[in-house]
Protein backbone atom coordinates (compact mmCIF):
# COMPACT_ATOMS: atom_id res chain seq x y z
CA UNK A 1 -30.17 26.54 2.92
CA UNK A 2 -26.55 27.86 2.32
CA UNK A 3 -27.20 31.06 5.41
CA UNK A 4 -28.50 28.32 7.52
CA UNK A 5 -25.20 26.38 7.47
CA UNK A 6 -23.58 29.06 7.85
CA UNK A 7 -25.33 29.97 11.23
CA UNK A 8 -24.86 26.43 12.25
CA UNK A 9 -21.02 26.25 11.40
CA UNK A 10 -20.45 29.70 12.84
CA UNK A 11 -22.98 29.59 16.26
CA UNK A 12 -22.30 32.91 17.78
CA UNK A 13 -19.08 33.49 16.38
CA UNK A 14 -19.73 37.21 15.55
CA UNK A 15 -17.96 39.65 17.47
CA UNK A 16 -20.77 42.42 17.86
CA UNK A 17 -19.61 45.53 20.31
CA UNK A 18 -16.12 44.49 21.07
CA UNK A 19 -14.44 47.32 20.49
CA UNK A 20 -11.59 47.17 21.53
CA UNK A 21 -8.33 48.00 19.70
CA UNK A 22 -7.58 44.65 18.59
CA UNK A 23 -11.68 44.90 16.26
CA UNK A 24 -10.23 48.23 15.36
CA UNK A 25 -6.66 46.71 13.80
CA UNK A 26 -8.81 43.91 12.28
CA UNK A 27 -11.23 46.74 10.26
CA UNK A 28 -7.94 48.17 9.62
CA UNK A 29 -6.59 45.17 8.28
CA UNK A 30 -9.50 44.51 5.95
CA UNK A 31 -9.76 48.15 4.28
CA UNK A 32 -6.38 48.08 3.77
CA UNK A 33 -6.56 44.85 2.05
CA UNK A 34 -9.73 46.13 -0.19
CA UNK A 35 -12.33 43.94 1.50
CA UNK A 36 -14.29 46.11 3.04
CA UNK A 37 -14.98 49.95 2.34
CA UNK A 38 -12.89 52.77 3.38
CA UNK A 39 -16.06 54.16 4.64
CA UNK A 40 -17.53 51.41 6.40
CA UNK A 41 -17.45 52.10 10.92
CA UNK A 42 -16.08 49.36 13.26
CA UNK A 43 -19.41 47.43 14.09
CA UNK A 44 -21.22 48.14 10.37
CA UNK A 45 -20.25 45.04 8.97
CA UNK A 46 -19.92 41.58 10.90
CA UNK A 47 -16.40 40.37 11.86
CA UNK A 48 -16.07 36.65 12.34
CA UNK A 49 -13.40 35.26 14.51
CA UNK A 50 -13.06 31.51 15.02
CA UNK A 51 -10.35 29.23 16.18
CA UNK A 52 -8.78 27.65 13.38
CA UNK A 53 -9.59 24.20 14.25
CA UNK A 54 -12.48 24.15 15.78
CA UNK A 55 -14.35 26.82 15.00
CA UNK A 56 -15.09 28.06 18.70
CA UNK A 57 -16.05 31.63 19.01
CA UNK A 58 -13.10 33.55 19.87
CA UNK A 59 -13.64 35.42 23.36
CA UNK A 60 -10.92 37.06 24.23
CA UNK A 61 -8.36 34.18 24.50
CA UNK A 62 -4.98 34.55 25.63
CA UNK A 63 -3.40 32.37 23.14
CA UNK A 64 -4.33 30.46 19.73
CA UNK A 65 -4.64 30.40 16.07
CA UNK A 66 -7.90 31.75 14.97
CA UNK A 67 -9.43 32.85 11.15
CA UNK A 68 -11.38 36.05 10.67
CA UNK A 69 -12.54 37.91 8.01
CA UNK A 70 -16.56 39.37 7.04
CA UNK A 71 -18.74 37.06 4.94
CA UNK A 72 -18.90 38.78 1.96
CA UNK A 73 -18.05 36.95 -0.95
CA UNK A 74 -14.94 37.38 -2.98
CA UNK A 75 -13.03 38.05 0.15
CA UNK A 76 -10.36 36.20 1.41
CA UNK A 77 -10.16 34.48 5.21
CA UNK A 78 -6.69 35.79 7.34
CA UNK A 79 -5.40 34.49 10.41
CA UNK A 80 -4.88 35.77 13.67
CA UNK A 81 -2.20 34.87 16.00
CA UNK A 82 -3.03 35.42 19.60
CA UNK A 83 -0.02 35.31 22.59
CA UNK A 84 -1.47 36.79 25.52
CA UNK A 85 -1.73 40.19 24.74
CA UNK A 86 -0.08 39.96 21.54
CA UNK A 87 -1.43 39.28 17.97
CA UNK A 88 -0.35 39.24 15.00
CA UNK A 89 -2.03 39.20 11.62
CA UNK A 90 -1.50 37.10 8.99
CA UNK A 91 -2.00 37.83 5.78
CA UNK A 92 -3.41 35.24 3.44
CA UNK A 93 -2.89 36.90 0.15
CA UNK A 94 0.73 36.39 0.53
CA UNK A 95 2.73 33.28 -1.25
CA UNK A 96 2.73 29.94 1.14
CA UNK A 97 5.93 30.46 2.28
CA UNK A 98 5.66 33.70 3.53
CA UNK A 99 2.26 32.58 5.44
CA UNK A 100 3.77 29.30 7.21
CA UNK A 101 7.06 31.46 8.63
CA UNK A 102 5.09 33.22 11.29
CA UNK A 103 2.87 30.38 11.50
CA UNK A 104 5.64 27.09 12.01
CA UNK A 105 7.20 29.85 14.91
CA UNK A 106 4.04 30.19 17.14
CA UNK A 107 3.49 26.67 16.70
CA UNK A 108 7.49 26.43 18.07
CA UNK A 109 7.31 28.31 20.88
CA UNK A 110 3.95 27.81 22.13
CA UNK A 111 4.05 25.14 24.73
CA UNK A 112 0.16 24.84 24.77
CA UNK A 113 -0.01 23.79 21.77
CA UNK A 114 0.54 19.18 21.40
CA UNK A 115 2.80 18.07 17.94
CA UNK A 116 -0.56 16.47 16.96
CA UNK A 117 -2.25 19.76 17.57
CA UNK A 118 0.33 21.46 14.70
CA UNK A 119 -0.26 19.03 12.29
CA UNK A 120 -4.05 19.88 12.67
CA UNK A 121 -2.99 23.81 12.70
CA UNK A 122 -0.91 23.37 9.84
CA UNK A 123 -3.42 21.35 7.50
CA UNK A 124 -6.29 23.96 8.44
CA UNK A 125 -3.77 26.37 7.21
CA UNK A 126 -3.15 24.34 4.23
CA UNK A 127 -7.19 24.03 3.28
CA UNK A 128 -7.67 27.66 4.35
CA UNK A 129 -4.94 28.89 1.70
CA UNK A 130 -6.75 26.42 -1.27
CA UNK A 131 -10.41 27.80 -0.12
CA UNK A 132 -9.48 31.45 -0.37
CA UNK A 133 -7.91 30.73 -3.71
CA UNK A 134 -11.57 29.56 -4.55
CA UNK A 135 -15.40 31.75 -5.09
CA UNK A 136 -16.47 31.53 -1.65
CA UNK A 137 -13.97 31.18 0.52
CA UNK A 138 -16.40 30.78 3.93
């Protein structure tokens, strides 16, 4: 029951032969942060990127706040910052503060994005921070 939710909340959220050097930096990412193996290829395990909010598959968009990570267990979700043709990861194993600084600036100085829109980034940052903190963090 638990993998069929998870199909349902994800859709086709899994970004299969993308790749391009953005799927490379995310692999990158995770290794260095111990949550995948040193060994493992780009394209051997599934990468999941979703917009924050609403969960929409992320294809390539030239700005938003999207989460990522692989769904093994015990591994924590980051957050990927996307201007154009400029990202930046955030990592979620760092303290609050530290996390909502790159965050609260994007949110600043991206016109796209409505006040009530950053209130909704911000709490999904918020409940993303308290799941990771918990078993199963997907």
């Amino acid at each position: 029951m638990k993998f069929f939710v998870i199909f349902l909340l994800f859709g086709n959220s899994y970004l299969f032969a993308q790749y391009d050097s953005l799927t490379i930096k995310l692999y990158d990412f995770l290794k260095s942060k111990k949550e995948m193996s040193e060994n493992v290829k780009v394209g051997q395990t599934i990468l999941i990127i979703n917009e924050l909010v609403s969960y929409q598959e992320f294809k390539n968009q030239e700005y938003g706040i999207f989460r990522f990570g692989t769904l093994s267990s015990h591994t924590y979700i980051h957050i990927l910052l996307v201007d154009k043709e400029k990202y930046l990861i955030v990592d979620m194993y760092q303290p609050l503060d530290i996390i909502l600084e790159p965050i609260l600036n994007y949110l600043k100085t991206n016109t796209k994005i409505t006040k009530k829109n950053s209130i909704q980034y911000l709490e999904a940052v918020l409940k993303l921070y308290k799941l990771n903190t918990e078993e199963i963090s997907w």
